[in-house]
N, C-alpha and C. Protein backbone atom coordinates (compact mmCIF):
# COMPACT_ATOMS: atom_id res chain seq x y z
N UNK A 1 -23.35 -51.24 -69.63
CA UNK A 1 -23.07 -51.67 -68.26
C UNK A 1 -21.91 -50.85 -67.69
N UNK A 2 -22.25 -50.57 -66.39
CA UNK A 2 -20.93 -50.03 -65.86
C UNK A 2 -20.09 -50.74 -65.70
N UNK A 3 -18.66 -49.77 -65.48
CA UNK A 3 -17.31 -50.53 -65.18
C UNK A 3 -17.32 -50.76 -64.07
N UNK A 4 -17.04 -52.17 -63.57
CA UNK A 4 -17.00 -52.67 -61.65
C UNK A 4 -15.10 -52.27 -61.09
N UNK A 5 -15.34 -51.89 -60.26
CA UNK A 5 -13.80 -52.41 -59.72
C UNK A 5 -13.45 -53.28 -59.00
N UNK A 6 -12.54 -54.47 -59.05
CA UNK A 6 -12.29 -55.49 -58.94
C UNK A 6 -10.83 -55.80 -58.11
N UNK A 7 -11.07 -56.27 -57.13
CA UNK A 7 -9.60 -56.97 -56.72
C UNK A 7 -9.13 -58.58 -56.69
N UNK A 8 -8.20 -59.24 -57.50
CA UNK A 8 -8.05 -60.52 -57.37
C UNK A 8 -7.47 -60.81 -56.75
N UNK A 9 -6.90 -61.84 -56.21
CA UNK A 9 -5.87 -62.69 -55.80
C UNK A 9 -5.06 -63.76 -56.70
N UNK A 10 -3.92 -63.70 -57.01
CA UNK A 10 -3.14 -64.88 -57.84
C UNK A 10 -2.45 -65.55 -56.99
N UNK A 11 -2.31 -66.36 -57.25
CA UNK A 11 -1.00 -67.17 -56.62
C UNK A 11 -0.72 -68.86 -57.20
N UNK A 12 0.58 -69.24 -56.95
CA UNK A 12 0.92 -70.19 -58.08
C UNK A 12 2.70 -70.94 -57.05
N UNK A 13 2.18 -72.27 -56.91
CA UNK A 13 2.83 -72.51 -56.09
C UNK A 13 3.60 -74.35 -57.29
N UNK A 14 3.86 -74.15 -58.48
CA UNK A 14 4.04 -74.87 -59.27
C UNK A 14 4.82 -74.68 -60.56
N UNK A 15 6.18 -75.18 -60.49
CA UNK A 15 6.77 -74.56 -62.06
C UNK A 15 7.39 -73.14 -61.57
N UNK A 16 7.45 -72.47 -62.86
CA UNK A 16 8.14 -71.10 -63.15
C UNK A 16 6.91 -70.04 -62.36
N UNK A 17 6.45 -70.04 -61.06
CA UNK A 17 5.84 -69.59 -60.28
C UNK A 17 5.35 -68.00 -60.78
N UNK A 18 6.43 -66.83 -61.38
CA UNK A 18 6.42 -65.89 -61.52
C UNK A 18 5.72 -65.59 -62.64
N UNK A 19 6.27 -66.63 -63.97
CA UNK A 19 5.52 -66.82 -65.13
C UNK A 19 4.41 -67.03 -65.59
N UNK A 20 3.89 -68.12 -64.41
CA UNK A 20 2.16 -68.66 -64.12
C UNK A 20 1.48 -67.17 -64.12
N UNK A 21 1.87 -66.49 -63.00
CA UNK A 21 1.55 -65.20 -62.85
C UNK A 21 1.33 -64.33 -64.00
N UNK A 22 2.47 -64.15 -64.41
CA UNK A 22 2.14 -63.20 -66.03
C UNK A 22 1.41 -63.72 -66.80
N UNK A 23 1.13 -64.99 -66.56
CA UNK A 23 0.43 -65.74 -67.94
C UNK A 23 -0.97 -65.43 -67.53
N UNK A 24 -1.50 -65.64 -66.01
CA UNK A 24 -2.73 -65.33 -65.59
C UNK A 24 -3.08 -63.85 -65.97
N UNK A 25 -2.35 -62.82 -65.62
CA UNK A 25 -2.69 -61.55 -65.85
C UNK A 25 -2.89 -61.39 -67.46
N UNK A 26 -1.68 -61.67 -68.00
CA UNK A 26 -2.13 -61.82 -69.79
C UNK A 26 -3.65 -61.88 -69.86
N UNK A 27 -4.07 -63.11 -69.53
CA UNK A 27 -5.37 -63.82 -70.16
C UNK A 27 -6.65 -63.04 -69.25
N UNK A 28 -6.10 -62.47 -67.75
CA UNK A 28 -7.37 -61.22 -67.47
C UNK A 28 -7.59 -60.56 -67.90
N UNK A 29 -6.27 -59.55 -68.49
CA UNK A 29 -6.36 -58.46 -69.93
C UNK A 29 -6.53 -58.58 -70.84
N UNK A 30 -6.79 -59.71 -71.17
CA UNK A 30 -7.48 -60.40 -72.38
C UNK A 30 -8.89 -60.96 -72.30
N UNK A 31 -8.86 -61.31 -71.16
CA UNK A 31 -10.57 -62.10 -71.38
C UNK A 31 -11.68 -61.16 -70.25
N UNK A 32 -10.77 -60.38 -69.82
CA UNK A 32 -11.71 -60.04 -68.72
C UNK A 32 -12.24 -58.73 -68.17
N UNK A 33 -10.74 -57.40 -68.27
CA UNK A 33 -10.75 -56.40 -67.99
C UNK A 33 -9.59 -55.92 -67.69
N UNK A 34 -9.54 -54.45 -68.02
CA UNK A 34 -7.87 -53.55 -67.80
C UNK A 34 -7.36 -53.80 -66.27
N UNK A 35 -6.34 -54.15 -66.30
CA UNK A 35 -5.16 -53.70 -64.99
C UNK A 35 -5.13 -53.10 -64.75
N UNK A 36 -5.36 -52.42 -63.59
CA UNK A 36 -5.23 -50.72 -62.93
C UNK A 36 -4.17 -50.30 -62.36
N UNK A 37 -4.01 -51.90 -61.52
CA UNK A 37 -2.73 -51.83 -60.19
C UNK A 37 -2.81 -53.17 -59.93
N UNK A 38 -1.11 -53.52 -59.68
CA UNK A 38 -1.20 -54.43 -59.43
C UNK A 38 -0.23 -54.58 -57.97
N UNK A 39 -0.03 -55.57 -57.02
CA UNK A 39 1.08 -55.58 -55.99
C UNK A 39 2.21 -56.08 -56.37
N UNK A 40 3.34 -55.73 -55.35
CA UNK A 40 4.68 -56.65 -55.53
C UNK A 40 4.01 -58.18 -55.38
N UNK A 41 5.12 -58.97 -55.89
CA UNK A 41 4.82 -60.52 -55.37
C UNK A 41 6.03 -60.81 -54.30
N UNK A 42 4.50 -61.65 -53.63
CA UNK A 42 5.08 -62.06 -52.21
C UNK A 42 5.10 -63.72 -52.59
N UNK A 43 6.13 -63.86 -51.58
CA UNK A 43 6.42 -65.19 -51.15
C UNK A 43 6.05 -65.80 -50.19
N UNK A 44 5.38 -66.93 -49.82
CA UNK A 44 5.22 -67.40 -48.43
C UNK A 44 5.15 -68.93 -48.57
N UNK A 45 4.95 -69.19 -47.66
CA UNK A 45 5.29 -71.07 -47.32
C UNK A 45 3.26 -71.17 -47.88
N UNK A 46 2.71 -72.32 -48.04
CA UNK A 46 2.07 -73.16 -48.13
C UNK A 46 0.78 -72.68 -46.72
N UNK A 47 -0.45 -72.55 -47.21
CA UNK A 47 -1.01 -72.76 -45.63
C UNK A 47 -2.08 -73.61 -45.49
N UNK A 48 -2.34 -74.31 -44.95
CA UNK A 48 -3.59 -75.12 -44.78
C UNK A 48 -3.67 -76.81 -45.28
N UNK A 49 -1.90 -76.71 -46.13
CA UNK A 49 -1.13 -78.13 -46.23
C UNK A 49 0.14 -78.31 -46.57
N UNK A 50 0.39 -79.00 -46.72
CA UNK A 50 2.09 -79.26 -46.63
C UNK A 50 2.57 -79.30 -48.14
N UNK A 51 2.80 -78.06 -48.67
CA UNK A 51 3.26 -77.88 -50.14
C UNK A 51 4.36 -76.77 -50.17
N UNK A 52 4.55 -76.65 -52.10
CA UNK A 52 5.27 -75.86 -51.80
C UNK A 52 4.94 -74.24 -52.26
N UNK A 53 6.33 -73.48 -51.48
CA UNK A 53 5.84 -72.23 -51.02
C UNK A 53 5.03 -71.65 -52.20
N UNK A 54 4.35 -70.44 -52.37
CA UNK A 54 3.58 -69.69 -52.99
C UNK A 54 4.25 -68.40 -53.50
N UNK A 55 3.66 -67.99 -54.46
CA UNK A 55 4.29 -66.86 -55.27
C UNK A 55 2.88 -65.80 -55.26
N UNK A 56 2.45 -65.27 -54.65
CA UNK A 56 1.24 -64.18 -54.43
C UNK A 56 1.44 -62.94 -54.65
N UNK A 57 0.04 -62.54 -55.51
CA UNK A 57 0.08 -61.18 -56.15
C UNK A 57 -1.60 -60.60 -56.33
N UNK A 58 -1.79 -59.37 -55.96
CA UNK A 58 -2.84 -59.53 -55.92
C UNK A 58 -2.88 -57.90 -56.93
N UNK A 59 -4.00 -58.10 -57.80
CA UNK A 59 -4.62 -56.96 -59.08
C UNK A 59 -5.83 -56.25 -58.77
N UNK A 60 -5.83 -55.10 -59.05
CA UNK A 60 -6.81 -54.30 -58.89
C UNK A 60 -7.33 -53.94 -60.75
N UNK A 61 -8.77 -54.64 -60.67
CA UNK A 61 -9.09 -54.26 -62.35
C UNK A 61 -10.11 -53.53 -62.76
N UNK A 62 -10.47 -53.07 -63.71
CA UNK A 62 -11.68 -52.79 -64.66
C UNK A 62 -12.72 -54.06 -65.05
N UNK A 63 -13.70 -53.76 -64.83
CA UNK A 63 -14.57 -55.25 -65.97
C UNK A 63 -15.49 -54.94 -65.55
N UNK A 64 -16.61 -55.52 -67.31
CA UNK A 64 -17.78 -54.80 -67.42
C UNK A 64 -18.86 -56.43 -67.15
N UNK A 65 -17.87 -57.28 -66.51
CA UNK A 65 -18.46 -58.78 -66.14
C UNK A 65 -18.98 -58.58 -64.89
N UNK A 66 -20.38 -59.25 -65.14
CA UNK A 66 -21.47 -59.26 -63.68
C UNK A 66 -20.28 -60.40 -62.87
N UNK A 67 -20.36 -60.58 -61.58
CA UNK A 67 -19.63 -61.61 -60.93
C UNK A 67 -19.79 -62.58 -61.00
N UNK A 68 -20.86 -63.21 -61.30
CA UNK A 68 -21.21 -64.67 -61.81
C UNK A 68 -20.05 -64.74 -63.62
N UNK A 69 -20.21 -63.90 -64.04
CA UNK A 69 -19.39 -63.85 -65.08
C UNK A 69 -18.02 -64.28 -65.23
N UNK A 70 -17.81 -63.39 -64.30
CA UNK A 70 -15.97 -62.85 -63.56
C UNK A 70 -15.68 -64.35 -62.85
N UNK A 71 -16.43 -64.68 -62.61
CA UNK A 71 -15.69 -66.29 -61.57
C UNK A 71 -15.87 -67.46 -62.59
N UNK A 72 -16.67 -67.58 -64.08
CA UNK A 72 -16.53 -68.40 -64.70
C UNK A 72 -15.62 -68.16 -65.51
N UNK A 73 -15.30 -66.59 -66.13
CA UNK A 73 -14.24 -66.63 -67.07
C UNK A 73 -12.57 -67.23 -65.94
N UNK A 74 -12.70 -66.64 -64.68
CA UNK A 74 -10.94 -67.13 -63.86
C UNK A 74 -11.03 -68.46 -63.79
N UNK A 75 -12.24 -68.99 -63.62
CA UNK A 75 -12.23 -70.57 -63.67
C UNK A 75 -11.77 -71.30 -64.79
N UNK A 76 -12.20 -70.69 -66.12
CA UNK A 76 -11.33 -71.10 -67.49
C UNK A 76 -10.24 -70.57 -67.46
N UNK A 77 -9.75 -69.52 -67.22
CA UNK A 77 -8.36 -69.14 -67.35
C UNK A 77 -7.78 -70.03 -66.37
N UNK A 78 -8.23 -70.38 -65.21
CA UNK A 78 -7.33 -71.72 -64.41
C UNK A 78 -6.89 -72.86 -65.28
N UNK A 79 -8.35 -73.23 -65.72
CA UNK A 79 -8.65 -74.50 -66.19
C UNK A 79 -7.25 -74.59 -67.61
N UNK A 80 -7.41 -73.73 -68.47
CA UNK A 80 -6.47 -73.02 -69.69
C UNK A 80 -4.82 -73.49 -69.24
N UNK A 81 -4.37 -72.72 -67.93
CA UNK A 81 -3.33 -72.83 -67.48
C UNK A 81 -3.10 -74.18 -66.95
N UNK A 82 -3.90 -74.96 -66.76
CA UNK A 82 -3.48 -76.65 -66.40
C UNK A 82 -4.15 -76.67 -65.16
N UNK A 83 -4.95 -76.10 -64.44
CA UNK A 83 -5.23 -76.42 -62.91
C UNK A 83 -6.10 -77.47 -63.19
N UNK A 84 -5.97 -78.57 -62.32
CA UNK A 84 -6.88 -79.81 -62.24
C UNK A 84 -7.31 -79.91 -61.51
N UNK A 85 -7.00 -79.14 -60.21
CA UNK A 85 -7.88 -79.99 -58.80
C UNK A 85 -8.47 -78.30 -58.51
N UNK A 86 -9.71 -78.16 -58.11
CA UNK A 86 -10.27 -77.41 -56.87
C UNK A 86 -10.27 -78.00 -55.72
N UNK A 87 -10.09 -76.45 -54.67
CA UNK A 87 -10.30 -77.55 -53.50
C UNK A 87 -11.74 -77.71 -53.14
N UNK A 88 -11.17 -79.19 -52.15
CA UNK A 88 -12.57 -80.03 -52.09
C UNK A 88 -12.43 -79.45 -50.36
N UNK A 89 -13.90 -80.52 -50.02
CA UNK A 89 -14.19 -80.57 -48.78
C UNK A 89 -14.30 -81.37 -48.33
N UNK A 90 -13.65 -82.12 -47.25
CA UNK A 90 -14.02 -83.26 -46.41
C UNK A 90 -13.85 -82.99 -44.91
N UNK A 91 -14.58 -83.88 -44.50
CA UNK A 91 -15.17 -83.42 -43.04
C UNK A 91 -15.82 -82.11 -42.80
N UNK A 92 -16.20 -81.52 -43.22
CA UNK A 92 -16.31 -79.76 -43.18
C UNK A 92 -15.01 -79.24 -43.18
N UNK A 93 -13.67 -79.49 -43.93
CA UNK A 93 -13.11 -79.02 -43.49
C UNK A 93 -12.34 -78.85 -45.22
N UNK A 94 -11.41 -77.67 -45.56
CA UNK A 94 -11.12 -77.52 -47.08
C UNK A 94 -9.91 -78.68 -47.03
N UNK A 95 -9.73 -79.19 -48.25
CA UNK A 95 -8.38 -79.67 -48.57
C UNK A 95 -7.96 -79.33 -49.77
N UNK A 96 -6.33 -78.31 -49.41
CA UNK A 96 -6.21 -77.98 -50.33
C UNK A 96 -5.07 -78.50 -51.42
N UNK A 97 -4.43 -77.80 -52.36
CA UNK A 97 -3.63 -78.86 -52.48
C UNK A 97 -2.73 -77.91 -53.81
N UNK A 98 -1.47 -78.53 -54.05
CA UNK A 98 -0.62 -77.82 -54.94
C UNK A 98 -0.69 -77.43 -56.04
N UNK A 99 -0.73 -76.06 -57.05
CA UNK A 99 -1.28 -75.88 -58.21
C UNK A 99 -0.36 -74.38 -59.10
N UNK A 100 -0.70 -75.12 -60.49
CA UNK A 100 -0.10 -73.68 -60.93
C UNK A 100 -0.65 -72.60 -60.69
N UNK A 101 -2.02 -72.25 -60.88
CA UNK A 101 -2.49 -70.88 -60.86
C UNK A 101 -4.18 -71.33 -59.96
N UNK A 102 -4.18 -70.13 -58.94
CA UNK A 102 -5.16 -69.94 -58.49
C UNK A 102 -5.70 -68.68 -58.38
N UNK A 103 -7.22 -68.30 -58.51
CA UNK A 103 -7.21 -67.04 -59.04
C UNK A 103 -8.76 -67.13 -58.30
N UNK A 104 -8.65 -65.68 -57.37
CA UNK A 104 -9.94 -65.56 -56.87
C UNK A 104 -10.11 -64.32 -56.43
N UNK A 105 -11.39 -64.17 -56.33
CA UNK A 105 -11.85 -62.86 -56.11
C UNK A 105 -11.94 -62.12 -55.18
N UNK A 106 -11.10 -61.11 -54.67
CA UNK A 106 -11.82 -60.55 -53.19
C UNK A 106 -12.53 -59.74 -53.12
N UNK A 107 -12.61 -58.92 -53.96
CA UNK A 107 -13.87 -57.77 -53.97
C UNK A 107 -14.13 -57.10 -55.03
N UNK A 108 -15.43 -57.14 -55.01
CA UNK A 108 -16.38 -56.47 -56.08
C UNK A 108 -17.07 -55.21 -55.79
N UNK A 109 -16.37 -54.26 -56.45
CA UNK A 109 -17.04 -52.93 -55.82
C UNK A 109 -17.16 -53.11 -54.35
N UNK A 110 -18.72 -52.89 -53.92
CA UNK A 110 -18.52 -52.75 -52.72
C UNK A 110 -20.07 -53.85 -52.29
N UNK A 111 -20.03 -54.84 -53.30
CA UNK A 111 -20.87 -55.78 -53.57
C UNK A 111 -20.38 -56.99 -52.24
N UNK A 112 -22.05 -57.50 -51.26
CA UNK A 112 -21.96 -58.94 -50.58
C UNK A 112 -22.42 -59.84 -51.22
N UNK A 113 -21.63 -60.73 -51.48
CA UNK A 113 -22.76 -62.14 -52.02
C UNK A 113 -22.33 -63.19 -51.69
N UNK A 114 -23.44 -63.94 -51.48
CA UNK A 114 -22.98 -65.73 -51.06
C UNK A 114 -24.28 -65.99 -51.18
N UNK A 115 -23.42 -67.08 -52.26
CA UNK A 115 -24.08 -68.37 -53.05
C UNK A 115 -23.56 -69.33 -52.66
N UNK A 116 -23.53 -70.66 -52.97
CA UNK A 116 -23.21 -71.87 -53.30
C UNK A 116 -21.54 -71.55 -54.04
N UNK A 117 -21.64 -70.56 -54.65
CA UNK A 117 -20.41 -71.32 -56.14
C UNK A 117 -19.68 -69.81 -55.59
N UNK A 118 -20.50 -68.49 -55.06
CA UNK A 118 -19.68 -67.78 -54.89
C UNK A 118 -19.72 -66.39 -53.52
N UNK A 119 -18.52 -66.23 -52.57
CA UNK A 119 -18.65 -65.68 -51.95
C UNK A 119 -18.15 -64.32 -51.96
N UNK A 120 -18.45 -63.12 -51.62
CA UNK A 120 -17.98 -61.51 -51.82
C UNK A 120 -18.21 -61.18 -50.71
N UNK A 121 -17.24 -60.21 -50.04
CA UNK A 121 -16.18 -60.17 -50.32
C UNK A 121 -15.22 -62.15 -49.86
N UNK A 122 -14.02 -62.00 -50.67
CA UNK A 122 -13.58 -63.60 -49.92
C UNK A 122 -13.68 -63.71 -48.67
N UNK A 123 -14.47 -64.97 -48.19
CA UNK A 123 -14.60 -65.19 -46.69
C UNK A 123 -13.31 -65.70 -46.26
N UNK A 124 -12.36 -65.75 -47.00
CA UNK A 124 -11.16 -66.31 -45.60
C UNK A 124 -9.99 -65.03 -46.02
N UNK A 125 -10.07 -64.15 -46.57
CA UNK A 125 -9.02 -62.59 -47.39
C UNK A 125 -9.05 -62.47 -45.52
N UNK A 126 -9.36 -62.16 -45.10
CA UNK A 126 -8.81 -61.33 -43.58
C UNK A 126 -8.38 -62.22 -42.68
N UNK A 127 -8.07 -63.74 -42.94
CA UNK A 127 -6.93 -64.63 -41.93
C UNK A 127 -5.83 -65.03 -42.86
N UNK A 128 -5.47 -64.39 -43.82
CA UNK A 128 -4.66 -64.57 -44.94
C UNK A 128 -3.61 -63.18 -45.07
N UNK A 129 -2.62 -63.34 -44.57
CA UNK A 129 -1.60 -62.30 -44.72
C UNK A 129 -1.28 -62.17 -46.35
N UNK A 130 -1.11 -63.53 -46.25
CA UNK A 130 -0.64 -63.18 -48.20
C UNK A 130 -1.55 -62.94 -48.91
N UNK A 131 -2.92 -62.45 -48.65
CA UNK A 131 -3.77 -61.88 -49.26
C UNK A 131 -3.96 -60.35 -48.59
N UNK A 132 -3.87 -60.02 -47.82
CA UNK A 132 -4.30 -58.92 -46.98
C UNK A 132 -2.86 -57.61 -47.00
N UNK A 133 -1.95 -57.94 -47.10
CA UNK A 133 -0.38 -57.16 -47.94
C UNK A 133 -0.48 -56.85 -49.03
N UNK A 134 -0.30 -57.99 -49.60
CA UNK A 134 -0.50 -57.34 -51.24
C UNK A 134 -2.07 -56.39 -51.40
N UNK A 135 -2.96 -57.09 -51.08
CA UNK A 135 -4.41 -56.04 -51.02
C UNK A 135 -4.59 -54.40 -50.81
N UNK A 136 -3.69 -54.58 -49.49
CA UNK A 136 -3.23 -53.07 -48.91
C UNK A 136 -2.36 -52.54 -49.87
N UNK A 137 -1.55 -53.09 -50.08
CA UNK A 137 -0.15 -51.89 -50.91
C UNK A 137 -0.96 -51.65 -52.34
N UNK A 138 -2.24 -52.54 -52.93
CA UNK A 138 -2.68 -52.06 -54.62
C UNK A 138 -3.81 -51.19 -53.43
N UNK A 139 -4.45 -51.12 -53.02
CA UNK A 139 -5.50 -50.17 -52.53
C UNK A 139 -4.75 -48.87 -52.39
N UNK A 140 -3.86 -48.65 -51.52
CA UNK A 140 -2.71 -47.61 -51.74
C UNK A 140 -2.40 -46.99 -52.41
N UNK A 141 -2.49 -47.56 -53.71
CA UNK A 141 -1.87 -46.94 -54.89
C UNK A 141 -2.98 -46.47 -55.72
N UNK A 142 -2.37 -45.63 -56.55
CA UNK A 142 -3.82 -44.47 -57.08
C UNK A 142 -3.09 -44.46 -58.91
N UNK A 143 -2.44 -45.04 -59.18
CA UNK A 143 -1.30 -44.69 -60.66
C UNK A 143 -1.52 -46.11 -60.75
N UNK A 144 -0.85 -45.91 -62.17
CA UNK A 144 -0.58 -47.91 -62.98
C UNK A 144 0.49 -48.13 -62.84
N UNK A 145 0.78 -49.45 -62.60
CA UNK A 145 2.01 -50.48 -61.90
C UNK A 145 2.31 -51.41 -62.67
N UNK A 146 2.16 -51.41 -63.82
CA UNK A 146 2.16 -52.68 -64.93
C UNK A 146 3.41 -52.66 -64.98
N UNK A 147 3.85 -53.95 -65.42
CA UNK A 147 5.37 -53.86 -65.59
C UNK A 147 5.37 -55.54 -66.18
N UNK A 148 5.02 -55.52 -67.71
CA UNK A 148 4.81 -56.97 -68.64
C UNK A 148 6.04 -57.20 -69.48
């Protein structure tokens, strides 16, 4: 199988915020695929509910995981790190809510998909600054940025 290129999103708004982070990347380079590039981490307030602020970082990777793959292994690596709640939906509308590690996908190669369980590229990455900064500055970059 070929190698896909991959961009995630982290972020971790719970505890040692920075740490959640390394611990998530650990267990991608471990369960999932090489680090290529990764962004500075940003800080920002909470959006879409009243929590606290966020620690965001977003990775550019290697992996030889189809995307149905790639979204069940980050779902155990959530699950691993303590996340208990996904967000839900009520009214048509998301509710989200405070967590150590959240981990999602924004793009797959240059792959569209929407399913039920999964969307490519992320449908909300372009009303999301703290996704769309960090995105730009690892696209930017052409060298490795690791720093564990």
């Amino acid at each position: 199988m070929d190698m896909a290129i991959v961009f995630i999103s982290l972020g971790s708004n719970l505890g040692i915020r920075e740490q959640h982070l390394i611990h998530a990347k650990n267990a991608i380079q471990k369960d999932i695929g090489t680090i290529i590039s990764e962004s500075s981490i940003y800080e920002n307030d909470a959006v879409g509910f009243d929590g606290n602020p966020f620690c965001n970082q977003v990775i550019k990777i290697e992996t030889i995981l189809s995307p149905k793959d790639l979204l069940q292994k980050t779902q155990e690596i959530e699950i691993k790190m303590g996340r208990t709640q996904k967000t839900t939906i009520k009214n048509d509308m998301p509710v989200y809510s405070n967590r150590i590690i959240d981990i999602d996908i924004l793009l797959y190669d240059d792959l569209q998909i929407n399913t039920e369980t999964l969307t490519i590229p992320h449908p909300k990455m372009n009303e999301r600054e703290f996704v769309m900064k960090p995105l730009e500055e690892v696209r930017s970059r052409t060298h490795l940025t690791i720093n564990h």
